[in-house]
PDB file of N, CA and C in Angstrom:
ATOM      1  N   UNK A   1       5.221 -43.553  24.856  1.00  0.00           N
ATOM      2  CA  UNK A   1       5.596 -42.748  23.689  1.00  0.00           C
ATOM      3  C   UNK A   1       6.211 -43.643  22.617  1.00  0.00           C
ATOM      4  N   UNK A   2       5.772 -43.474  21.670  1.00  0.00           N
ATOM      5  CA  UNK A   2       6.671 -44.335  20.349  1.00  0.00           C
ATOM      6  C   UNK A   2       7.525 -43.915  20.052  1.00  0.00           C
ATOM      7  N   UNK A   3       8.449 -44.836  19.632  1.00  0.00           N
ATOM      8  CA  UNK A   3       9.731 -44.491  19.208  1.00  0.00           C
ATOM      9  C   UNK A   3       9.202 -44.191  17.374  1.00  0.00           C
ATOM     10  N   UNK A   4      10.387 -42.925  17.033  1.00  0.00           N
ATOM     11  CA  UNK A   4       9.986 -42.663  15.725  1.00  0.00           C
ATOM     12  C   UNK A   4      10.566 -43.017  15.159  1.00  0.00           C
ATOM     13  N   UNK A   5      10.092 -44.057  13.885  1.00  0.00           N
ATOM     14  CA  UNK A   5      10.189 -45.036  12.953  1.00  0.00           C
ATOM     15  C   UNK A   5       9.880 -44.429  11.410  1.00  0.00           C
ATOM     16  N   UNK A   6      11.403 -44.262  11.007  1.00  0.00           N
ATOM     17  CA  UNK A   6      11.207 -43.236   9.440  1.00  0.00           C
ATOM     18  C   UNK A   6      10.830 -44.472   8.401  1.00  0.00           C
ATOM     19  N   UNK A   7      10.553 -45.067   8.805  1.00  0.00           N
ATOM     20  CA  UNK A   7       9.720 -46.487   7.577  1.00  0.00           C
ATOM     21  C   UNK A   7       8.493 -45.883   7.852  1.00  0.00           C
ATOM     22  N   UNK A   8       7.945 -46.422   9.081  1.00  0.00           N
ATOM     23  CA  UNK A   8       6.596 -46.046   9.192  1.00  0.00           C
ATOM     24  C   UNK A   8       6.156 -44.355   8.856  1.00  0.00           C
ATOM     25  N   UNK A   9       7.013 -43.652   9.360  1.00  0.00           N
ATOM     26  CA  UNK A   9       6.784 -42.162   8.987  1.00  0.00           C
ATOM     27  C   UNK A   9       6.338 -42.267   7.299  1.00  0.00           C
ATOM     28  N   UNK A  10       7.767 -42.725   6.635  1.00  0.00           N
ATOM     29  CA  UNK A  10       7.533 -42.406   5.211  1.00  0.00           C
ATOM     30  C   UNK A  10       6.253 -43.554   4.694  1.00  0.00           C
ATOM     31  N   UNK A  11       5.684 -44.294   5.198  1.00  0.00           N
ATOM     32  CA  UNK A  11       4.505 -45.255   4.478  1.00  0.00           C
ATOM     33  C   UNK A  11       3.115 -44.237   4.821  1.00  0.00           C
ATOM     34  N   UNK A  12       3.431 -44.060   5.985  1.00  0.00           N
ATOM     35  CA  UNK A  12       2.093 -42.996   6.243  1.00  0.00           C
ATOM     36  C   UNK A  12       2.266 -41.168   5.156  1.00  0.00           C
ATOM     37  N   UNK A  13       3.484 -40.566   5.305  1.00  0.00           N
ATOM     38  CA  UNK A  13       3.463 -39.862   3.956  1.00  0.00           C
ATOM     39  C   UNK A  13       2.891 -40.606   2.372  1.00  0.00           C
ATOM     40  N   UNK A  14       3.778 -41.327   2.604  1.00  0.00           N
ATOM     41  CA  UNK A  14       2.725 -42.039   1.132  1.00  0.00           C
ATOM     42  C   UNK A  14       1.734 -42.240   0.581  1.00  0.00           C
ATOM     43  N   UNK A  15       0.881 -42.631   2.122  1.00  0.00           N
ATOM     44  CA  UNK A  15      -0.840 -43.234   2.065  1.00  0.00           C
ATOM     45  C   UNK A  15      -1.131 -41.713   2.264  1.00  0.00           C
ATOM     46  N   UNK A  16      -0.892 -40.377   2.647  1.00  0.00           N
ATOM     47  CA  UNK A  16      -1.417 -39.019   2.537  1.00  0.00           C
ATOM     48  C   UNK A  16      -1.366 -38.517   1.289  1.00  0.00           C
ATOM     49  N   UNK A  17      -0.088 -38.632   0.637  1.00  0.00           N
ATOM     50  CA  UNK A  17      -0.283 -38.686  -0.368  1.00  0.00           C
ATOM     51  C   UNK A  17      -1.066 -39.025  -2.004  1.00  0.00           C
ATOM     52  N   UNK A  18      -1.117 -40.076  -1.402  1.00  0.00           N
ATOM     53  CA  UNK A  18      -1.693 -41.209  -2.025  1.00  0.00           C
ATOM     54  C   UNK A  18      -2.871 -40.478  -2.012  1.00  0.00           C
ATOM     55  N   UNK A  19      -3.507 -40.264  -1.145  1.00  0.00           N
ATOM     56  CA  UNK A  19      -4.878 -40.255  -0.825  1.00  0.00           C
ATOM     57  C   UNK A  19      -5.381 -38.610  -1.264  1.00  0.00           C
ATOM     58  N   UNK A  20      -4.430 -37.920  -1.495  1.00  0.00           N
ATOM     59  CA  UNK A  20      -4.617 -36.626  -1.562  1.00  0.00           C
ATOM     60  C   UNK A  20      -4.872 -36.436  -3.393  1.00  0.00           C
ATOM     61  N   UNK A  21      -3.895 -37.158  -3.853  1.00  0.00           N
ATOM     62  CA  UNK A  21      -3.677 -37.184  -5.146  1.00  0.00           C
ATOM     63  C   UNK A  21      -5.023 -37.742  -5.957  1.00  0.00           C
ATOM     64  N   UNK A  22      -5.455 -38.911  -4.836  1.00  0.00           N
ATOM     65  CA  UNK A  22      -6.714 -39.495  -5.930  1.00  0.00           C
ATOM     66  C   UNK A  22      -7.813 -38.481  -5.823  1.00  0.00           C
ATOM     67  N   UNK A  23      -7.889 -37.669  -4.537  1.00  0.00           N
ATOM     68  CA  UNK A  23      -8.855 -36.812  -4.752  1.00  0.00           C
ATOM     69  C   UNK A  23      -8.901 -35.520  -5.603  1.00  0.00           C
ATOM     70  N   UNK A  24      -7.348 -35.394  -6.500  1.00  0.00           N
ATOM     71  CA  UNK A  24      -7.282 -34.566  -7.015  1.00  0.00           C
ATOM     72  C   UNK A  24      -8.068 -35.093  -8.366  1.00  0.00           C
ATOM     73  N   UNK A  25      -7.326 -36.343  -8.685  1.00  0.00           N
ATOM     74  CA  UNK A  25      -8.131 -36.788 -10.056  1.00  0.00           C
ATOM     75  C   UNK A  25      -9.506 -36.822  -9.964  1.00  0.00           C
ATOM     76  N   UNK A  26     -10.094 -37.284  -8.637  1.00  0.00           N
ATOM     77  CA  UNK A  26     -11.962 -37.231  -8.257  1.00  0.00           C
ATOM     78  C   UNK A  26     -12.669 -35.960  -9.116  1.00  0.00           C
ATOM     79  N   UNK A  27     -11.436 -34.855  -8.419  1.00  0.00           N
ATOM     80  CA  UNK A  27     -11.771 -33.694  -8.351  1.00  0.00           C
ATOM     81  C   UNK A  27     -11.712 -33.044 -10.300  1.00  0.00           C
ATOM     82  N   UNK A  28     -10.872 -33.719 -10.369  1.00  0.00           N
ATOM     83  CA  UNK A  28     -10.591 -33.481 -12.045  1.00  0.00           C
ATOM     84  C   UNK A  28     -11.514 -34.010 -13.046  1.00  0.00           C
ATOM     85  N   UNK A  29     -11.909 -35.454 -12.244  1.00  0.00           N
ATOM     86  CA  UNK A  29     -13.060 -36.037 -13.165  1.00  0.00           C
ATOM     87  C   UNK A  29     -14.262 -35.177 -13.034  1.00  0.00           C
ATOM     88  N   UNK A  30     -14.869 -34.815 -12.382  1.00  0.00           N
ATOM     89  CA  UNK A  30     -15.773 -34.153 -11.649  1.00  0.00           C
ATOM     90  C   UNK A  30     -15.784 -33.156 -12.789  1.00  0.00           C
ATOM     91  N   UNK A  31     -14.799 -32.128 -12.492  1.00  0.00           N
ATOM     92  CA  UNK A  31     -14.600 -30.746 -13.098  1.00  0.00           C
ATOM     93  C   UNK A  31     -15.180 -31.145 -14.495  1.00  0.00           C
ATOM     94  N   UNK A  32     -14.319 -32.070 -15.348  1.00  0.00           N
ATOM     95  CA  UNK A  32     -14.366 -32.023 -16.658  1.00  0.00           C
ATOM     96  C   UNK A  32     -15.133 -33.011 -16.882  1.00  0.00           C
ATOM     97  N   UNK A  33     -16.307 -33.777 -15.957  1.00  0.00           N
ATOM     98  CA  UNK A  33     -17.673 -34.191 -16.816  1.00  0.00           C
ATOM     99  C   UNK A  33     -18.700 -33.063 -16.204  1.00  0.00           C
ATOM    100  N   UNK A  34     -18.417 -31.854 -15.876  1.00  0.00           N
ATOM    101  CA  UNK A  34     -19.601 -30.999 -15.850  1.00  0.00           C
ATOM    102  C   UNK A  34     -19.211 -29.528 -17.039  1.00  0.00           C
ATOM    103  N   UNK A  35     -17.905 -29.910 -17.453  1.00  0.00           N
ATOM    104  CA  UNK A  35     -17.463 -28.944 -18.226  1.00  0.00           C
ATOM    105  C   UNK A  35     -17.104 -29.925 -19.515  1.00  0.00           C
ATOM    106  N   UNK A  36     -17.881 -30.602 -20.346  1.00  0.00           N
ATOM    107  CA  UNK A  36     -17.519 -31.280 -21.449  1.00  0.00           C
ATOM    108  C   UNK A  36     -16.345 -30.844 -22.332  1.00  0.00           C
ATOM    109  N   UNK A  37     -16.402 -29.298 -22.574  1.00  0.00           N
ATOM    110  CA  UNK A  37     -15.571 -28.806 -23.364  1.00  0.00           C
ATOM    111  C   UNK A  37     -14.070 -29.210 -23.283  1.00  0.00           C
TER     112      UNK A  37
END
């Protein structure tokens, strides 16, 4: 069992983060080059 490590906890929140966020912008680019307006 690993011992729980709030460094490592909070780097892996980060990279979820991280990773969640760029797909929001993906998701934003997306939106607004099929909606020019």
């Amino acid at each position: 069992m690993d011992i729980f490590d709030p460094e490592k906890a909070y780097v892996a929140a980060c990279d979820k983060g991280r990773s969640w966020s760029n797909q929001l912008v993906t998701w934003k680019k997306i939106v607004s080059y099929s909606n020019p307006w």
